[in-house]
N, C-alpha and C. Protein backbone atom coordinates (compact mmCIF):
# COMPACT_ATOMS: atom_id res chain seq x y z
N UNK A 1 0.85 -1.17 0.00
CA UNK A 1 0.00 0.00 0.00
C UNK A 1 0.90 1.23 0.00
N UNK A 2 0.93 2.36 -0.81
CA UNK A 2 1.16 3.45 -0.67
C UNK A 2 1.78 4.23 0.13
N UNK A 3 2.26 4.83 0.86
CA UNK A 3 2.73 5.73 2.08
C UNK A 3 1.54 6.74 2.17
N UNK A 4 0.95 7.31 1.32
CA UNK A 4 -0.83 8.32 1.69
C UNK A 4 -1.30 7.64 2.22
N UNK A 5 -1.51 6.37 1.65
CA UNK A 5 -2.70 5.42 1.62
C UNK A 5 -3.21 4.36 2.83
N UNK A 6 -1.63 4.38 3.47
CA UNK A 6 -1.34 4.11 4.70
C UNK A 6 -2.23 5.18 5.94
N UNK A 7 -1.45 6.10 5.58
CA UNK A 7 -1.54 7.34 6.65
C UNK A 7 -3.12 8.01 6.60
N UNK A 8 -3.52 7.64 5.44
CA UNK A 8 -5.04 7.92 5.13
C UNK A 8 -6.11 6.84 6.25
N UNK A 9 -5.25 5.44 5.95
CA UNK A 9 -6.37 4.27 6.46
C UNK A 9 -5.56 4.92 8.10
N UNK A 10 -4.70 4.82 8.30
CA UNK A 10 -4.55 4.45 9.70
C UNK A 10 -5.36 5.94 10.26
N UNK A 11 -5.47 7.40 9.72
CA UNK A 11 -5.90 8.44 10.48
C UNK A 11 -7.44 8.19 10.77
N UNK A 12 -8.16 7.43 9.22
CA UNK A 12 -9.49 7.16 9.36
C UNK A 12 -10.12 5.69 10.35
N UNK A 13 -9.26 4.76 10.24
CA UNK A 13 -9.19 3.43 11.10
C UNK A 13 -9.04 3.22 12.32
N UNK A 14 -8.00 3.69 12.60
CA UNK A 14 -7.00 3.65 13.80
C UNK A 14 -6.63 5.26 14.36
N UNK A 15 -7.81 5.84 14.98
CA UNK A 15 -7.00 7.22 15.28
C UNK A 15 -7.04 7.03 16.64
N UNK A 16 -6.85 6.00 17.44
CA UNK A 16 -6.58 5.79 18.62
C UNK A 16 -5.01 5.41 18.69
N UNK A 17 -4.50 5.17 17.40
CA UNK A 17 -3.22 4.71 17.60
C UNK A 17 -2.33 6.03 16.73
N UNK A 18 -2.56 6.48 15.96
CA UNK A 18 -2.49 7.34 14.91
C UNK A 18 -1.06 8.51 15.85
N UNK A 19 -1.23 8.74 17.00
CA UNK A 19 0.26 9.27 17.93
C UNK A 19 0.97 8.35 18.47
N UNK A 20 1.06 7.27 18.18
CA UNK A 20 2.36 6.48 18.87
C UNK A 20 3.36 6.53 17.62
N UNK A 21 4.62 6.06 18.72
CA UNK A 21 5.34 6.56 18.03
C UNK A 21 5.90 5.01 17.18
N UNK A 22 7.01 5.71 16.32
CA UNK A 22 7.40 4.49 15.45
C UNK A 22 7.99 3.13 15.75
N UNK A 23 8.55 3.04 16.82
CA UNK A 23 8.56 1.75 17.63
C UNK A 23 8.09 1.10 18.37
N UNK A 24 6.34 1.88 18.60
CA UNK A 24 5.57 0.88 19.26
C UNK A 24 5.11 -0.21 18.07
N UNK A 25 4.99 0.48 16.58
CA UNK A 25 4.54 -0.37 15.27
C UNK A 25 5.40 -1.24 15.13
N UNK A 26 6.94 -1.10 15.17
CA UNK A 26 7.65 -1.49 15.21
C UNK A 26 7.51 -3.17 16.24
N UNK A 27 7.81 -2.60 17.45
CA UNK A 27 7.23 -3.89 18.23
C UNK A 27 5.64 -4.98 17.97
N UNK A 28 4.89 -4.17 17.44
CA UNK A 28 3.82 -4.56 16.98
C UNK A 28 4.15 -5.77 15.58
N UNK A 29 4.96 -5.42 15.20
CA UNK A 29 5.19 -6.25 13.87
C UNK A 29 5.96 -7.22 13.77
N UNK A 30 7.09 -7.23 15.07
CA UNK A 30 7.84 -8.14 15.93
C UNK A 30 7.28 -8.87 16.48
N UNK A 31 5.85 -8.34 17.17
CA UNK A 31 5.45 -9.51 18.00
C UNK A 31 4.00 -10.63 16.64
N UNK A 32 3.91 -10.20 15.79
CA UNK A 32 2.82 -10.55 14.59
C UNK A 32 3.87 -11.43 13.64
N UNK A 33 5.10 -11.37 13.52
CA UNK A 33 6.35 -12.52 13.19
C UNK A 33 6.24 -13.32 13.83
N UNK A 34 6.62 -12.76 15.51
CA UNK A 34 6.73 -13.83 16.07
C UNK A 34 5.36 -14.93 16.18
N UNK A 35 4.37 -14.34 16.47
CA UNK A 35 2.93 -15.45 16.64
C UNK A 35 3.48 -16.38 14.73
N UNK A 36 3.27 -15.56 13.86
CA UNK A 36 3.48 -16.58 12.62
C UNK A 36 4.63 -17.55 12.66
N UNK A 37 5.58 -17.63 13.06
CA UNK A 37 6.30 -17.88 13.12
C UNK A 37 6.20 -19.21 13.75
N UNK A 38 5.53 -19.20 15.53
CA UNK A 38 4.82 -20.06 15.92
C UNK A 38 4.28 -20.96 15.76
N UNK A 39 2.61 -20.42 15.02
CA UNK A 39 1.76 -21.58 14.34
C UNK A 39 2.86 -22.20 13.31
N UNK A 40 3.53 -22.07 12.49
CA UNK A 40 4.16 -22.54 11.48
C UNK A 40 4.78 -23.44 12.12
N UNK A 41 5.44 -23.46 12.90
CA UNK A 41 6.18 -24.31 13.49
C UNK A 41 5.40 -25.29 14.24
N UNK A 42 4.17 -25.39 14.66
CA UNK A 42 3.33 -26.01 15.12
C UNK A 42 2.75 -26.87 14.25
N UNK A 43 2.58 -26.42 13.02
CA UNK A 43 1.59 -27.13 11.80
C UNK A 43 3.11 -28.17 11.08
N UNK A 44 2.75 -29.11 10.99
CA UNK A 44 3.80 -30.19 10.23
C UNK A 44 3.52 -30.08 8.89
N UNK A 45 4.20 -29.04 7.75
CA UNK A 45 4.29 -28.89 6.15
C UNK A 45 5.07 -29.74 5.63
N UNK A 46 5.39 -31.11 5.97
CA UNK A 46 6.18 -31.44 5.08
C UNK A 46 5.76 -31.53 3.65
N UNK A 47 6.52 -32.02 2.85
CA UNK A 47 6.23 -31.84 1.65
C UNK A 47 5.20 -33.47 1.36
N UNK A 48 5.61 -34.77 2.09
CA UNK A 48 5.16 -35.78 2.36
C UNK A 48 3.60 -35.66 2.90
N UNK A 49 3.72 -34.94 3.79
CA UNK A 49 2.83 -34.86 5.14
C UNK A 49 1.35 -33.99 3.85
N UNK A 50 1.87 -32.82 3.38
CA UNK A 50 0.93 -32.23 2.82
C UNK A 50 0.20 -33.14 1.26
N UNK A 51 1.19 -34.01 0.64
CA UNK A 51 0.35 -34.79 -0.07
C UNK A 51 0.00 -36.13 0.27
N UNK A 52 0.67 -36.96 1.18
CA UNK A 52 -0.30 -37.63 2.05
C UNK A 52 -1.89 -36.96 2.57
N UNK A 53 -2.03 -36.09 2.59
CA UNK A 53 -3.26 -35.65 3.60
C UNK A 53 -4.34 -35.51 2.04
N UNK A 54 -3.80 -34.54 0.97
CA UNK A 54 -4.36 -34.55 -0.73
C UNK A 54 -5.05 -35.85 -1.11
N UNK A 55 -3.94 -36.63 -0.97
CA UNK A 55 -4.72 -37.71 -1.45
C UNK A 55 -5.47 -38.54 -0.52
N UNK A 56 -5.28 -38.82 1.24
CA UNK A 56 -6.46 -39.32 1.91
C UNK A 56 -7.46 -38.40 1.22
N UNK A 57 -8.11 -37.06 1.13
CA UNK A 57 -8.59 -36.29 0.84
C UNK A 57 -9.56 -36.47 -0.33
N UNK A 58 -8.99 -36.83 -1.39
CA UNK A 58 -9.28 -37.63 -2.59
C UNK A 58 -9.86 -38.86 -2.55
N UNK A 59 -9.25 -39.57 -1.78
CA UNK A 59 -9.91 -41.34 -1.48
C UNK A 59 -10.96 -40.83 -1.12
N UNK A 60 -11.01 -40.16 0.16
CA UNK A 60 -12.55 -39.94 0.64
C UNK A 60 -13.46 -39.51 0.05
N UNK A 61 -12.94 -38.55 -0.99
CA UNK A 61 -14.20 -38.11 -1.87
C UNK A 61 -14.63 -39.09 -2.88
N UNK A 62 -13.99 -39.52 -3.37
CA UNK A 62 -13.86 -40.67 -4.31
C UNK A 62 -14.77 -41.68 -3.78
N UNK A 63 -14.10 -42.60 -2.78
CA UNK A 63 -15.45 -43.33 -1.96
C UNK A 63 -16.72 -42.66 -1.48
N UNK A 64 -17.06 -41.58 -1.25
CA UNK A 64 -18.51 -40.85 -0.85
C UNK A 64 -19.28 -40.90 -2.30
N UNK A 65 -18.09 -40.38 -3.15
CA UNK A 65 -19.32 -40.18 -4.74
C UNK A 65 -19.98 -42.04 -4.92
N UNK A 66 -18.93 -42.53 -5.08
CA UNK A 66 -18.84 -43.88 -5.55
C UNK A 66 -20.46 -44.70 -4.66
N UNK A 67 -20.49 -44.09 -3.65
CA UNK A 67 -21.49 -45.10 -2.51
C UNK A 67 -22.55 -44.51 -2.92
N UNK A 68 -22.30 -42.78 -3.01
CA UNK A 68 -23.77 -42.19 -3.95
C UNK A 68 -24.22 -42.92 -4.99
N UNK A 69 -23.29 -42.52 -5.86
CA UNK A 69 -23.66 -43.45 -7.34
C UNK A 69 -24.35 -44.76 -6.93
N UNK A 70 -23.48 -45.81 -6.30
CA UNK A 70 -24.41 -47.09 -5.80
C UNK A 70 -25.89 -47.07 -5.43
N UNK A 71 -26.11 -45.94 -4.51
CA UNK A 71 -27.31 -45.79 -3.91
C UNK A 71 -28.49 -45.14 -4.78
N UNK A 72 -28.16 -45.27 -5.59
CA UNK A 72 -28.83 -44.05 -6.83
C UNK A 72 -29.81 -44.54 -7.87
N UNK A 73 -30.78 -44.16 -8.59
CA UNK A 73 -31.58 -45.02 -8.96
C UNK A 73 -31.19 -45.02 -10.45
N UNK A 74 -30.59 -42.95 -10.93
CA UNK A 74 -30.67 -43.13 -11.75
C UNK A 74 -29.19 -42.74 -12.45
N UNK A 75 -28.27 -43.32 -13.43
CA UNK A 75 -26.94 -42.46 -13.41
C UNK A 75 -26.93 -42.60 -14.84
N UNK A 76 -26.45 -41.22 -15.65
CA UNK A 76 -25.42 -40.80 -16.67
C UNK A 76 -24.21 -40.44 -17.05
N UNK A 77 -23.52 -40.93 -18.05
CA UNK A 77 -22.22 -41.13 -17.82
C UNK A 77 -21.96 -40.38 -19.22
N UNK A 78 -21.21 -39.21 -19.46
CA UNK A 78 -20.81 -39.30 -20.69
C UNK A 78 -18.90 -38.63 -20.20
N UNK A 79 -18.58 -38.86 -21.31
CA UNK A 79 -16.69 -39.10 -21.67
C UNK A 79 -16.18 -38.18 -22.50
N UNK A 80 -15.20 -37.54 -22.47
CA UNK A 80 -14.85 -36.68 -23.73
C UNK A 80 -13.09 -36.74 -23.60
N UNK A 81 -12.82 -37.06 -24.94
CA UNK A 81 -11.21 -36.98 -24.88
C UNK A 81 -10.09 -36.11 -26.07
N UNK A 82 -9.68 -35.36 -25.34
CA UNK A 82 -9.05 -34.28 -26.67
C UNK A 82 -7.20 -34.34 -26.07
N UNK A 83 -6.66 -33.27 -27.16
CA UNK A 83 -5.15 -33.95 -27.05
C UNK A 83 -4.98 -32.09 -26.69
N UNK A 84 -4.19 -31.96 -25.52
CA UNK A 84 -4.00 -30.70 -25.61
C UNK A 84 -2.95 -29.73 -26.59
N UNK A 85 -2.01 -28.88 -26.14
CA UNK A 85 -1.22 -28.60 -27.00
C UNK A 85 -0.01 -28.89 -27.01
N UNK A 86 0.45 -29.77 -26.35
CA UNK A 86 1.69 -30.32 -26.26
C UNK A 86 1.48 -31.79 -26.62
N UNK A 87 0.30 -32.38 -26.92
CA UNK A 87 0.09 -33.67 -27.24
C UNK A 87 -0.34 -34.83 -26.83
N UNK A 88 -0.61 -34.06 -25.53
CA UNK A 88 -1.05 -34.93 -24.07
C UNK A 88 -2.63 -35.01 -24.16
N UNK A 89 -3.06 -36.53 -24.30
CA UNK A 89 -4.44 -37.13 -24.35
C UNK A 89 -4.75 -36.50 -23.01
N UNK A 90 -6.01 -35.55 -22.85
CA UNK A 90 -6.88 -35.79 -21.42
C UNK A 90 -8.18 -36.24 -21.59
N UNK A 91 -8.73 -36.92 -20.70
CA UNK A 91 -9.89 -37.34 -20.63
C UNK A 91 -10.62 -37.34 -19.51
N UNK A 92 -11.90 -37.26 -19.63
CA UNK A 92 -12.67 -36.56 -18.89
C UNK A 92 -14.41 -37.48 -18.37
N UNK A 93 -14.53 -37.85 -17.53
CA UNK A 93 -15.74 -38.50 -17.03
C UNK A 93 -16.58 -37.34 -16.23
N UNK A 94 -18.01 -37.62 -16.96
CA UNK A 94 -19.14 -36.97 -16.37
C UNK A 94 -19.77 -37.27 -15.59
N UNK A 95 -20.57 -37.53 -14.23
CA UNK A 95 -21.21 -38.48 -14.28
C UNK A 95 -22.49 -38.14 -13.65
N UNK A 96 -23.59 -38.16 -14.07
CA UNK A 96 -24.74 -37.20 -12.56
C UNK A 96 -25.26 -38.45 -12.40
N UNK A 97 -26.24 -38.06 -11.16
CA UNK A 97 -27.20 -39.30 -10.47
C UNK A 97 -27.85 -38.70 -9.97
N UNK A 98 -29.32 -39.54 -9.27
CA UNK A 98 -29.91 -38.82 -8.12
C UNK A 98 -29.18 -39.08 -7.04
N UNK A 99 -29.46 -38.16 -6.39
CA UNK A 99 -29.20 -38.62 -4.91
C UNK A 99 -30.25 -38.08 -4.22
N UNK A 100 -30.43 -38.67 -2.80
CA UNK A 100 -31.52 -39.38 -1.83
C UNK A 100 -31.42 -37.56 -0.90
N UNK A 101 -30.28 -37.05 -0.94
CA UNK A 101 -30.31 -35.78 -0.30
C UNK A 101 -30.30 -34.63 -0.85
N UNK A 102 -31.38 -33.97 -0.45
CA UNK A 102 -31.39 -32.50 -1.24
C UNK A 102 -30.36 -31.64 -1.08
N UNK A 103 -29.88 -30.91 -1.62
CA UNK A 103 -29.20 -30.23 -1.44
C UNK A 103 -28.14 -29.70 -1.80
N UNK A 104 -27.44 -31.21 -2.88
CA UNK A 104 -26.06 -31.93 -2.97
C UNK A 104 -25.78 -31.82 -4.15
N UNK A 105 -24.86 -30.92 -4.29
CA UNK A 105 -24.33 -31.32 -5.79
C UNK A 105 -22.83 -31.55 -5.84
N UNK A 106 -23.08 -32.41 -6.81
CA UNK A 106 -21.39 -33.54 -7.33
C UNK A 106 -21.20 -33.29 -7.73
């Protein structure tokens, strides 16, 4: 943001803070590192950890549609397959059904 644009939001936002001086912000932004800093270190990112969790993520959805579909009276399926621009076949499954709960869309 700007240096006006700053001094604009903080006079209209914040004019309770708007006279302190530059190292109380200062400490303010030290201590808003430090909390991030924290959770981060709390949350496990591995690179493993985060696509392990993607794909449980996936199974589960995968098995929920799949039990829908089972439970379903009525299902359509259509397919479409094109080559993009590097040459790579993708293909593509449609699939609707009823399902028993309002509300829900797949």
């Amino acid at each position: 943001m700007k240096p006006s644009k700053l001094v604009c939001h903080l006079n209209t936002k914040h004019p309770n803070v708007k006279t302190k001086p530059l190292e109380f912000f200062k400490r303010k932004l030290k201590g808003l590192n430090h909390q991030r800093t924290v959770v981060v270190q709390i949350v496990p990112l591995s690179d493993n950890t985060i696509q392990r969790r993607i794909s449980d993520m996936a199974i589960d959805v995968r098995d929920q549609v799949i039990e829908k579909i089972k439970e379903s009276t009525f299902v359509s399926l259509q397919f479409d397959e094109s080559t993009d621009i590097v040459g790579c076949a993708q293909f593509v499954a449609f699939v609707r059904f009823e399902s028993k709960e309002r509300n829900t869309i797949l």
